[in-house]
Protein backbone atom coordinates (compact mmCIF):
# COMPACT_ATOMS: atom_id res chain seq x y z
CA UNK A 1 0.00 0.00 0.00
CA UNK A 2 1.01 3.24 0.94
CA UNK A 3 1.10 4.24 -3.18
CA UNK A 4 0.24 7.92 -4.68
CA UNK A 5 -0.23 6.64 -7.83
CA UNK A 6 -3.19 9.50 -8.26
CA UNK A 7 -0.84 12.02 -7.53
CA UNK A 8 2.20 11.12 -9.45
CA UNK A 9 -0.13 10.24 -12.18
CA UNK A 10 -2.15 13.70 -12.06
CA UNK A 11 1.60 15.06 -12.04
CA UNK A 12 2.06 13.93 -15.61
CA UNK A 13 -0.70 15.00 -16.49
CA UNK A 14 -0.64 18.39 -15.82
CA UNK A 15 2.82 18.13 -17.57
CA UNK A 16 0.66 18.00 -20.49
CA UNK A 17 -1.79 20.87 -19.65
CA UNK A 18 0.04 23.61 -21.94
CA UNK A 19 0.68 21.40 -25.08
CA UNK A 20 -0.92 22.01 -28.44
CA UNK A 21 -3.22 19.86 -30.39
CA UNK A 22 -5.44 19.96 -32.96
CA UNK A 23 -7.82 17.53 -33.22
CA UNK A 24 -9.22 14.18 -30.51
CA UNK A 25 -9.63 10.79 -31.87
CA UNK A 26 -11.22 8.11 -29.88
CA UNK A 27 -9.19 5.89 -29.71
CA UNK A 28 -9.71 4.46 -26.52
CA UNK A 29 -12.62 2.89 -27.64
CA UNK A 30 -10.17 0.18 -29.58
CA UNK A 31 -11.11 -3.14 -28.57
CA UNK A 32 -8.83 -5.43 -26.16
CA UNK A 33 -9.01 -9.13 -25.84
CA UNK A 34 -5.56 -9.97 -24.06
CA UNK A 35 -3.49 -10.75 -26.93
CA UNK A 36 -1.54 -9.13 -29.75
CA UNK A 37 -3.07 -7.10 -32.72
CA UNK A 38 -1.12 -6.59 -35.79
CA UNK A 39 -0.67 -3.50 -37.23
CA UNK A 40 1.16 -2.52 -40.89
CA UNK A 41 3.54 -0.18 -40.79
CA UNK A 42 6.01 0.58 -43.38
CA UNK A 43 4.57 -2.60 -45.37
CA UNK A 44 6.17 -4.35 -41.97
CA UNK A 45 3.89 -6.56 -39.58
CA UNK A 46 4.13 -5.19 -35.94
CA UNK A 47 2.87 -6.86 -32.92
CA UNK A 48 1.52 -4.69 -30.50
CA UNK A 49 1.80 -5.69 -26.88
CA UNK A 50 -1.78 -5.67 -24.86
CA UNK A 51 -1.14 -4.55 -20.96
CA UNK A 52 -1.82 -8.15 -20.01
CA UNK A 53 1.59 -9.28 -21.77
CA UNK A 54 2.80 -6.60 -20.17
CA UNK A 55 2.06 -7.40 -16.80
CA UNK A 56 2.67 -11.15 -17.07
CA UNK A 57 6.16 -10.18 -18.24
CA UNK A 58 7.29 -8.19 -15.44
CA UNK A 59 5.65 -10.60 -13.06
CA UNK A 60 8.43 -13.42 -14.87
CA UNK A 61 11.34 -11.24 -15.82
CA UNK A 62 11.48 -8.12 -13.15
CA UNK A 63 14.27 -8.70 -11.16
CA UNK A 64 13.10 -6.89 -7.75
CA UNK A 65 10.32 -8.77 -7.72
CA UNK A 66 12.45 -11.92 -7.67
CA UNK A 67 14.33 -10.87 -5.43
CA UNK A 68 11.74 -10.47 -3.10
CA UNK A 69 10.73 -14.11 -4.04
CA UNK A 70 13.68 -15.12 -2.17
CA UNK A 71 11.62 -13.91 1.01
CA UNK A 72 9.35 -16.80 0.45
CA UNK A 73 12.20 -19.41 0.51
CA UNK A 74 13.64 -18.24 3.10
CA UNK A 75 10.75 -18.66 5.27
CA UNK A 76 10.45 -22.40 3.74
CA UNK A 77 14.02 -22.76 5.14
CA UNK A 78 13.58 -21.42 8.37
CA UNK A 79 10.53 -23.56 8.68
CA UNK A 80 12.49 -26.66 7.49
CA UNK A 81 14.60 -26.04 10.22
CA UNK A 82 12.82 -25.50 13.13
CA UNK A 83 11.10 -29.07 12.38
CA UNK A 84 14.74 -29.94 12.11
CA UNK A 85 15.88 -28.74 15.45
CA UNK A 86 13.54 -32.07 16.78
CA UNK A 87 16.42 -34.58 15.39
CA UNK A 88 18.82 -35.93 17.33
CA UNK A 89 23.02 -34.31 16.55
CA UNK A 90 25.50 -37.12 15.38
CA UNK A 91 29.42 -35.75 15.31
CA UNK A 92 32.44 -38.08 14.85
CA UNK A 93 35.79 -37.11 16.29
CA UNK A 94 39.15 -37.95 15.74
CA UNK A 95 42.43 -36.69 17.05
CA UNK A 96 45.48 -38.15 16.44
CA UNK A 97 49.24 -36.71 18.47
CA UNK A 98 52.61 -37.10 17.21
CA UNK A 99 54.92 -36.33 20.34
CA UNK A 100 58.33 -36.00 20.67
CA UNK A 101 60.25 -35.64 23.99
CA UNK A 102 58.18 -36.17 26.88
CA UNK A 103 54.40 -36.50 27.41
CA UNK A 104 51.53 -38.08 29.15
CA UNK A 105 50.08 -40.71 27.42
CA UNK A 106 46.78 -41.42 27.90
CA UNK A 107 46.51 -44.54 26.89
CA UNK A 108 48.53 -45.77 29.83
CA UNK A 109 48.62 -42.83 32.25
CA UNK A 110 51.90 -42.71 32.31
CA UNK A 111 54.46 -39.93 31.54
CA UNK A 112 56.53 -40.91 28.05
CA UNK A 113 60.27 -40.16 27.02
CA UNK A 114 60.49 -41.46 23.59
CA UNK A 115 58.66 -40.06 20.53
CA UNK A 116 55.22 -41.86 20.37
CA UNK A 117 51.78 -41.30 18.69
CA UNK A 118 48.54 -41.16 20.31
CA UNK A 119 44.86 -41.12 19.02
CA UNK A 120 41.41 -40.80 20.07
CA UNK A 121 37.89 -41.12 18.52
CA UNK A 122 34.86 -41.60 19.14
CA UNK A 123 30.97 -40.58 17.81
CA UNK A 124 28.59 -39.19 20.18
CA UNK A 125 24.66 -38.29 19.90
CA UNK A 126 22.51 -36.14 21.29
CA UNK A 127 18.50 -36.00 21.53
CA UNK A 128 16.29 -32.83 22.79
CA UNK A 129 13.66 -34.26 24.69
CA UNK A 130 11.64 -31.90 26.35
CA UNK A 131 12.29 -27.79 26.13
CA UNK A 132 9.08 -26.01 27.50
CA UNK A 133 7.33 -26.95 24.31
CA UNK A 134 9.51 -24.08 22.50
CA UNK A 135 10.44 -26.62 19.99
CA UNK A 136 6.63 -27.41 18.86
CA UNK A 137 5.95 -23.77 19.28
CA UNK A 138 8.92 -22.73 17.03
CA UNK A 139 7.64 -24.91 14.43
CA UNK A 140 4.21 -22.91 14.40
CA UNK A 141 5.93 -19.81 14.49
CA UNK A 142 7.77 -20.21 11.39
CA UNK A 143 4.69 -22.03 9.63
CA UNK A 144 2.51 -18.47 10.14
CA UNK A 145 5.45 -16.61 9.43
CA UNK A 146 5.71 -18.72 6.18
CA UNK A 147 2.07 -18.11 5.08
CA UNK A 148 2.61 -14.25 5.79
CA UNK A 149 5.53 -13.93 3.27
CA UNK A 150 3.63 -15.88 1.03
CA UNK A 151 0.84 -13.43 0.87
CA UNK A 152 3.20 -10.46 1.33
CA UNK A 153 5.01 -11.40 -2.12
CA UNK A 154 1.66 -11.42 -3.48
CA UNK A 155 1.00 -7.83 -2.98
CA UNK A 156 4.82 -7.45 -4.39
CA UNK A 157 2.79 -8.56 -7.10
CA UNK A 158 -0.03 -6.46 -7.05
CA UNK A 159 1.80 -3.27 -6.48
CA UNK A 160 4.14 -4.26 -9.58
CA UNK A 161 0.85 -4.75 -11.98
CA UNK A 162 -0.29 -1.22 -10.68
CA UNK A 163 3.04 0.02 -11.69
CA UNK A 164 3.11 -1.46 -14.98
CA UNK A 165 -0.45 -0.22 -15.42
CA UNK A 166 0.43 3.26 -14.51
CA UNK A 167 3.58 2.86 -16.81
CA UNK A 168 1.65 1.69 -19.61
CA UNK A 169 -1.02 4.41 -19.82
CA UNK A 170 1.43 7.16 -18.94
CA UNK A 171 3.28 5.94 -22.51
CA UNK A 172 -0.32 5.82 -24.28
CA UNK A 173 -0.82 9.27 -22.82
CA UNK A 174 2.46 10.61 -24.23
CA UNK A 175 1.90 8.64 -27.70
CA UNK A 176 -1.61 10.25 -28.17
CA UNK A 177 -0.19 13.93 -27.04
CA UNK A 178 2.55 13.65 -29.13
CA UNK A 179 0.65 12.88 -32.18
CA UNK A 180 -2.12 15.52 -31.42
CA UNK A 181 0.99 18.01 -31.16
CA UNK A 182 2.36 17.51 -34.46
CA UNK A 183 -1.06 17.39 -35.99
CA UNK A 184 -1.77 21.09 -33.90
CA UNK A 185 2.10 21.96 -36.03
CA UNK A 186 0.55 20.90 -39.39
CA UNK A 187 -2.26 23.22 -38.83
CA UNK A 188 0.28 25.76 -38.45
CA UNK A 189 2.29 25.17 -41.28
CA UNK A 190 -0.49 25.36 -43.58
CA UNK A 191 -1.12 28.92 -42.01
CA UNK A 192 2.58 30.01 -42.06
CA UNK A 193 2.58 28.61 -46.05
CA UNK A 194 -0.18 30.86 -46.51
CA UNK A 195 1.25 33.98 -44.60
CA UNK A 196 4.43 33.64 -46.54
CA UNK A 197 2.28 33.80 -49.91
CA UNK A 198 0.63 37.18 -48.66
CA UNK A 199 3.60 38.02 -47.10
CA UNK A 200 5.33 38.33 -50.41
CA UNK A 201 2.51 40.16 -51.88
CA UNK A 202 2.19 42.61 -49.14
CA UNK A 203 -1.38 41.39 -48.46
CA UNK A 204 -0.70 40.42 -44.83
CA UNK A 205 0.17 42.33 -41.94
CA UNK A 206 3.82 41.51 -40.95
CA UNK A 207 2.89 41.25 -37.18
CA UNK A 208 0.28 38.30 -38.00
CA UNK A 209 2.66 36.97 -40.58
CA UNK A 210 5.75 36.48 -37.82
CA UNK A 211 3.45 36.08 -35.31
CA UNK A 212 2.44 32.88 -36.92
CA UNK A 213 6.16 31.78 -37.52
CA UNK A 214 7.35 32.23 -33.84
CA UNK A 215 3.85 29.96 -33.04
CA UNK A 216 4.93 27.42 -36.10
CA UNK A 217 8.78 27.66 -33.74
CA UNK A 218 6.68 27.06 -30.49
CA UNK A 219 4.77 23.99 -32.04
CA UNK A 220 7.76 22.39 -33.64
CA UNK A 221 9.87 22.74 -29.79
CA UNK A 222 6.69 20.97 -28.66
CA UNK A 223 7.05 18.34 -30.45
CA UNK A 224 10.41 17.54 -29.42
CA UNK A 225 9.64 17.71 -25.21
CA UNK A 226 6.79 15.38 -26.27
CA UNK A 227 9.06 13.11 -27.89
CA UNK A 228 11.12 13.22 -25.07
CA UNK A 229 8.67 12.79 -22.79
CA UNK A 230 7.48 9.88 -24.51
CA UNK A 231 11.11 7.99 -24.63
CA UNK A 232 11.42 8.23 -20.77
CA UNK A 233 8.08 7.06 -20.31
CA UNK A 234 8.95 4.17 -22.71
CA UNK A 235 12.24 3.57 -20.73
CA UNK A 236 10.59 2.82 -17.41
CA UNK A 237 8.02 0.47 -18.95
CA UNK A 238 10.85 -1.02 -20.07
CA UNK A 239 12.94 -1.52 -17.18
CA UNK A 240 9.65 -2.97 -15.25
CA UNK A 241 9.67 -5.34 -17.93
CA UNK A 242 13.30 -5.82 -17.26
CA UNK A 243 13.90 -5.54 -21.97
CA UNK A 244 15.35 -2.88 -23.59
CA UNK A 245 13.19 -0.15 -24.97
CA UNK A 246 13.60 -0.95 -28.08
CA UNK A 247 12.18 -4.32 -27.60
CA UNK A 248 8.99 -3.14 -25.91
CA UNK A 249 7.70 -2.15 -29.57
CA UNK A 250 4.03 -0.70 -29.77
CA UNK A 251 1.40 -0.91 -26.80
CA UNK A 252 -1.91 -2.03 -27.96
CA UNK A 253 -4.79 0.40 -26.28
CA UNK A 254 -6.83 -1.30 -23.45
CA UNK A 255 -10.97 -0.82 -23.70
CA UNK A 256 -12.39 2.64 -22.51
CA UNK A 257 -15.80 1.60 -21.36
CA UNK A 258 -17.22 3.82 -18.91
CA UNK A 259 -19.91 0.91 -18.15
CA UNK A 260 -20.33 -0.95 -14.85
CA UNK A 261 -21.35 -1.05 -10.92
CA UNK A 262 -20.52 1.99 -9.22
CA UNK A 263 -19.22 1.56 -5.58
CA UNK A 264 -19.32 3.70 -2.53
CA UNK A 265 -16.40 4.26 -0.72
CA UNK A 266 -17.32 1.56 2.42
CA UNK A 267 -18.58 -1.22 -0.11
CA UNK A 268 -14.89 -1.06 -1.95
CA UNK A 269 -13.19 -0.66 1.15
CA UNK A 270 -14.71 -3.90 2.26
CA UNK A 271 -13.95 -5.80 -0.62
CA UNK A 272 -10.42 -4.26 -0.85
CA UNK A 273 -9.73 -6.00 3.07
CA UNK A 274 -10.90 -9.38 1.76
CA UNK A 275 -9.16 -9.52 -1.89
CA UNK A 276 -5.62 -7.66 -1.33
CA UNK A 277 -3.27 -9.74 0.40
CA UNK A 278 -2.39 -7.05 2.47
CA UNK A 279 -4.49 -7.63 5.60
CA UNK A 280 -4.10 -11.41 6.04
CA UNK A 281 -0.92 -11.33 5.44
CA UNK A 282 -0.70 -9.10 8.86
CA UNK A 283 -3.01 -11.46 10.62
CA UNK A 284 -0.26 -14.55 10.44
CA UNK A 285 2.42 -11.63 11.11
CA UNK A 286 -0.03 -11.47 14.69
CA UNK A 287 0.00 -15.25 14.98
CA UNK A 288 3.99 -15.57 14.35
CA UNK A 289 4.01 -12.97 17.05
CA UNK A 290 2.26 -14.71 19.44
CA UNK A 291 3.93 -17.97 19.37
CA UNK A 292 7.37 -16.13 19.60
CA UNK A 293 5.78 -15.06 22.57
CA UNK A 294 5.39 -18.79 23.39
CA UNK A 295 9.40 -19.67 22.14
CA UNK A 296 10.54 -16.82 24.86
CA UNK A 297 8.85 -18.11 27.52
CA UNK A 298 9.61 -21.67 26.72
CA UNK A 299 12.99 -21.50 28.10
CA UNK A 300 11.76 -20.34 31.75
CA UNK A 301 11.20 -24.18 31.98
CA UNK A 302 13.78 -26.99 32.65
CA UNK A 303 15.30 -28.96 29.53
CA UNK A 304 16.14 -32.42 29.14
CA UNK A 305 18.02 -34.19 26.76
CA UNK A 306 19.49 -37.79 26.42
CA UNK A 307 23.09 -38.50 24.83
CA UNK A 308 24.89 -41.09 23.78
CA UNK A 309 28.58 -41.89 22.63
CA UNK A 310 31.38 -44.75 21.73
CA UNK A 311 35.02 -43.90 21.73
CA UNK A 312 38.67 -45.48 21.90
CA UNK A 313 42.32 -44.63 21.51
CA UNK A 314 45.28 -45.87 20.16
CA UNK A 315 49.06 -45.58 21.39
CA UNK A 316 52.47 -46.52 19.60
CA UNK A 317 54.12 -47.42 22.91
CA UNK A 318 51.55 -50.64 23.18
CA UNK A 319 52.81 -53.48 21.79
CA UNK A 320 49.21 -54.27 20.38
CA UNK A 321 48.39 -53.58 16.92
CA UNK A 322 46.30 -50.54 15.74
CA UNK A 323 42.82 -52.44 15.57
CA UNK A 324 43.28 -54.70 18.17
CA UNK A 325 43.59 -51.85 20.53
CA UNK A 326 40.97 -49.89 19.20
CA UNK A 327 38.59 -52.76 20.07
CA UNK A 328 40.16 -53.40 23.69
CA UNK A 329 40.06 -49.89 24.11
CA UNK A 330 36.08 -49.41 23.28
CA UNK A 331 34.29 -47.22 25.57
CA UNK A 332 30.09 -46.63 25.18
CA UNK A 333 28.17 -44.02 27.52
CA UNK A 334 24.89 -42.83 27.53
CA UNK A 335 23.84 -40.08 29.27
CA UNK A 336 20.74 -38.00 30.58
CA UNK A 337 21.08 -34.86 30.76
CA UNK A 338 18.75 -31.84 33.23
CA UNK A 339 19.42 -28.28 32.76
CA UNK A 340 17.31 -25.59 35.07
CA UNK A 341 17.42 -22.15 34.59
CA UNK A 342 17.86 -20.31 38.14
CA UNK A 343 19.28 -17.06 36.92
CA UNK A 344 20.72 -15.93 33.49
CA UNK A 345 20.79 -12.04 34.04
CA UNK A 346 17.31 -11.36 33.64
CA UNK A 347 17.44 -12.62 29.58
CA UNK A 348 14.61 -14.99 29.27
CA UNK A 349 12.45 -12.14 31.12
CA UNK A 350 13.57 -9.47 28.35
CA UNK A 351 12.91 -11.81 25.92
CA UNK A 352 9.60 -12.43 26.42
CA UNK A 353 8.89 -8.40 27.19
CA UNK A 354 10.46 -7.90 23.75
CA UNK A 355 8.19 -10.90 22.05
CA UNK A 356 5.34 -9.05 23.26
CA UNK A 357 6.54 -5.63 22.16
CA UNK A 358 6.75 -7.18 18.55
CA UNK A 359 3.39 -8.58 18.73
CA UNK A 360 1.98 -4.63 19.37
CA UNK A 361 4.15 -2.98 17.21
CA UNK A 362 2.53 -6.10 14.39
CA UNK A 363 -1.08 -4.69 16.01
CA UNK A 364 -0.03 -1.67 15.17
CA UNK A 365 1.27 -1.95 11.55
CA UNK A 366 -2.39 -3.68 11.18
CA UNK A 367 -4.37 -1.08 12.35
CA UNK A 368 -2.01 1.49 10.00
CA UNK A 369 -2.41 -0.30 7.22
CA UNK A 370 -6.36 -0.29 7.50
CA UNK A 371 -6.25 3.26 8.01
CA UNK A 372 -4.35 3.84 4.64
CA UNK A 373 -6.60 1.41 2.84
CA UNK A 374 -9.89 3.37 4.12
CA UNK A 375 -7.93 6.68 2.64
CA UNK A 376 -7.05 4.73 -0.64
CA UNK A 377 -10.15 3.40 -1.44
CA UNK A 378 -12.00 6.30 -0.64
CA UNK A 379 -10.01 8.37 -2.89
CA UNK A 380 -10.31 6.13 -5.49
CA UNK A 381 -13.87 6.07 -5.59
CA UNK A 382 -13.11 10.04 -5.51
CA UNK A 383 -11.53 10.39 -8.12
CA UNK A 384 -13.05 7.81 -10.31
CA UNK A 385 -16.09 9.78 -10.58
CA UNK A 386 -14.76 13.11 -10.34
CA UNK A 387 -12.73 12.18 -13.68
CA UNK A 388 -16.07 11.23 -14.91
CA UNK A 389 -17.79 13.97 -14.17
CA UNK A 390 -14.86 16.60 -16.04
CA UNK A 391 -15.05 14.35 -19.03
CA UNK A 392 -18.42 15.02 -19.56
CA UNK A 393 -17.74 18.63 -18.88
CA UNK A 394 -15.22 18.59 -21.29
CA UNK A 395 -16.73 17.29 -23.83
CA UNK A 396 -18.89 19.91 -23.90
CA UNK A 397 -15.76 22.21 -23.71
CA UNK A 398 -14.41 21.12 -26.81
CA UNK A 399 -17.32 21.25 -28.88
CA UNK A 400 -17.77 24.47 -27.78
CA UNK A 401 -14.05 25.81 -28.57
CA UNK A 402 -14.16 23.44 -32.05
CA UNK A 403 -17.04 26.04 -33.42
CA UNK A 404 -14.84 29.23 -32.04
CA UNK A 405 -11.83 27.90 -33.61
CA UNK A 406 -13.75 27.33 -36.56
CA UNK A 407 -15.34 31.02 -36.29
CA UNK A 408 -11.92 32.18 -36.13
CA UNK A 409 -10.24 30.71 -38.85
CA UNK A 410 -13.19 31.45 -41.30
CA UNK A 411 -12.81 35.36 -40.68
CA UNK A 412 -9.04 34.95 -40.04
CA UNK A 413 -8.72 34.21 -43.43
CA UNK A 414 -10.85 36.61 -44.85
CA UNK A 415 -8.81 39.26 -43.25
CA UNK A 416 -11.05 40.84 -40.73
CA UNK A 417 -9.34 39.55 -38.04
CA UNK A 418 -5.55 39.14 -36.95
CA UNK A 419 -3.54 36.42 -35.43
CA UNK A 420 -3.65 37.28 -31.74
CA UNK A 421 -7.70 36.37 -32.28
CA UNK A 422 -6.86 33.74 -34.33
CA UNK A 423 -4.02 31.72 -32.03
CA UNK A 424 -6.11 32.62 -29.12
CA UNK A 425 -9.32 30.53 -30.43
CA UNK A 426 -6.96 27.44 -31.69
CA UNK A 427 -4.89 27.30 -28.28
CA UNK A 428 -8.21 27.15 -26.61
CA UNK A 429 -8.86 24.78 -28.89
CA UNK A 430 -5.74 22.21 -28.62
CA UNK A 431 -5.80 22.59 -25.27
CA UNK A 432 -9.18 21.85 -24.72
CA UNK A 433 -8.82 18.40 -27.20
CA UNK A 434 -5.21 17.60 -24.58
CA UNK A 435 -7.25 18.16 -21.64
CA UNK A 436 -10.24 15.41 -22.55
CA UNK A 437 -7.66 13.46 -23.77
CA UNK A 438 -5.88 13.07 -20.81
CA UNK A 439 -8.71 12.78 -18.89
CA UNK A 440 -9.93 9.82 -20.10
CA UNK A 441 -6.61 8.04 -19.59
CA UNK A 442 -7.31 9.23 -16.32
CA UNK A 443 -10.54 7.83 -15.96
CA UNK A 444 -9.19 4.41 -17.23
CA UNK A 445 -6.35 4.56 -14.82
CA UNK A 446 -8.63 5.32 -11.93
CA UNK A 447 -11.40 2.29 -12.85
CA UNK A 448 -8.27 0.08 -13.37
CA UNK A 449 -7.18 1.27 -9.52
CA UNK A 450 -11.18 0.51 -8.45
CA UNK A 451 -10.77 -2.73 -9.92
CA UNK A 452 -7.38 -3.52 -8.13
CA UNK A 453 -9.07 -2.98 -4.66
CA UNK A 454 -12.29 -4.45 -5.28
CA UNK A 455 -10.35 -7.56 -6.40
CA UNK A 456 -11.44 -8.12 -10.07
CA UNK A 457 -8.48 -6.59 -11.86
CA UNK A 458 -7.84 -9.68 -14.11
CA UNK A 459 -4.91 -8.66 -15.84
């Protein structure tokens, strides 16, 4: 959670609010079925990749995400072990002297002048049998604690898709504005073509005619921050999808369809606490919590463990052969072994106080993380219909600002106007077709955002 993809979205949008266009096309409204379209350009066959591809990819190839996988199998690990930790330890030992000058050999007990060699082995074993139950509880620690990275690498997941999804209409965006600006610069040059005829002939006024060629100057620099814009936008799809840019090739337009259930804030703030991850994921976090609390103050109690072992040595100053005294020399134990804690510095006490610190502070992070998703999903549903609502509004805007524009070109052309008029009507105009534009990627970024918390994003 915890994500202002509104905001940093809004911010590239209003990055856009000053560019030039000339005319909308709806091409939102292009049809999406999950997999590639093909497209002919330059007599060459292009596949065009759909969001879903896009998103699948990143979940395979993006390599923070799999590194976060590692999360997950490390939490298999640590839960391998602690079952582990209920098997008996079996070590082998072997240590084997050469002396020289005097020593104690302790084979005989004896002190030794000459040079001599000495060995020892043996093989011991040890069994836990009883530890306050901190074994059993350790296991269902790390089993919870398992199940909570599982469902916290799922909302790795989840908040990748939303930033492929954000990626991928911020590059859409910048496609469709770049191509309304150089359409807007056409328009110009055809004006500044004109001008230059009647500038020749003296039929223009010269303030209107370089008026028009500082615009043309304007529109052309335009082009080239939109085309900027666009590449770094391109770049950071890219590197979600872990290719190079140049491999990403053309993005195939998802469905604008304003249709479906409207939520209020509470329903999709509901559904949002049983489909994200996010939540249960904290609730094993509280269980792994309280069992530590369990571990800790396991070791207030006595354990008991039972060993076993079988050992001999071996001494060059025995007349006896190397086998036949490590067979006359064969010891076996077996042992049972009590330890009871009476005072260790006040460490199993802190231990516990800390276990139950952690399980607050996991309380905590819980009640945090509801808090953000009631702010998230009510802004959603905010700004979902808000973006509606301007769309409409702007529709009406542009219609309005198409017949001005139109108005002004007419008389512009006649010569009863001049080009402060004239430039004033078609930046309305351009600006008006950028803003609706935009806006509906908007909208389609904010339903796609409803969808993730309401759990039916299938992408």
């Amino acid at each position: 959670m915890k994500r202002v993809y509104i905001y940093s979205t809004l911010c590239f949008l209003l990055s856009y609010a000053k560019a030039g266009a000339q005319q909308t096309e709806q091409r939102l409204t292009e049809r999406v079925a999950g997999t590639a379209t093909i497209a002919a350009v330059d007599d060459k066959q292009i596949t065009k990749r759909s969001l879903a591809e896009c998103i699948q990819l990143a979940i395979k190839a993006n390599p923070t995400l799999l590194q976060n996988e590692l999360d997950v199998k490390r939490a298999e690990v640590n839960l391998a072990q602690a079952k582990a930790n209920r098997l008996p330890n079996l070590n082998a030992n072997m240590n084997h002297v050469f002396s020289f000058g005097r020593f104690f050999d302790e084979s005989t007990k004896q002190y030794v002048n000459n040079n001599s060699e000495f060995g020892s082995y043996g093989i011991d074993a040890n069994i836990p049998l009883f530890r306050g139950l901190g074994l059993l509880y350790d296991i269902r620690m790390k089993a919870d604690a398992k199940s909570a990275s599982k469902l916290e690498f799922d909302s790795q997941i989840n908040t990748l898709r939303l930033d492929v999804i954000t990626c991928f209409i911020q590059v859409l965006t910048a496609k469709d504005v770049l191509r309304q600006s150089e359409m807007q610069t056409e328009v110009t040059k055809e004006q500044v073509n004109r001008a230059e005829s009647m500038h020749k002939e003296g039929a223009i006024n010269p303030g209107d005619y370089f008026d028009l060629k500082g615009q043309l100057s304007n529109d052309i620099n335009t082009i080239q921050n939109n085309r900027q814009l666009l590449y770094a936008y391109r770049v950071k799809l890219a590197n979600l999808l872990n290719i190079d840019e140049q491999q990403l090739g053309e993005l195939q337009t998802p469905e604008y369809n304003e249709d479906g259930r409207k939520l209020s804030s509470e329903e999709l703030f509901q559904l949002a606490t049983e489909a994200l991850p996010n939540i249960p994921a904290l609730n094993w976090r509280i269980k792994a919590a309280e069992k530590n609390i369990k571990v800790a103050k396991a070791a207030y109690w006595p354990s008991l463990s039972l060993g076993a072992g079988i050992n001999s040595n071996f001494s060059n100053t025995k007349s006896e052969k190397f086998w036949d005294q490590v067979n006359n020399n064969l010891g076996k134990s077996i042992s049972l072994g009590l330890s009871i804690p009476i005072f260790n510095r006040f460490q199993v006490r802190n231990q516990v106080k800390l276990a139950k610190l952690d399980l607050e502070s996991v309380k905590f992070r819980r009640e945090m993380e509801l808090n953000n998703l009631r702010t998230e999903t009510s802004n959603a549903v905010f700004n979902l219909q808000n973006a509606s609502n301007m769309i409409t509004q702007l529709r009406s805007q542009n219609e309005n600002y198409a017949e001005s524009f139109r108005i002004a070109k007419v008389v512009f052309e006649l010569g009863n106007s001049n080009s402060v008029i004239f430039l004033t009507a078609k930046n309305k105009y351009d600006n008006s077709q950028i803003q609706l534009l935009v806006k509906q990627y908007e909208w389609l970024l904010q339903k796609y955002i409803n969808d993730y918390y309401a759990g039916s994003l299938n992408l």
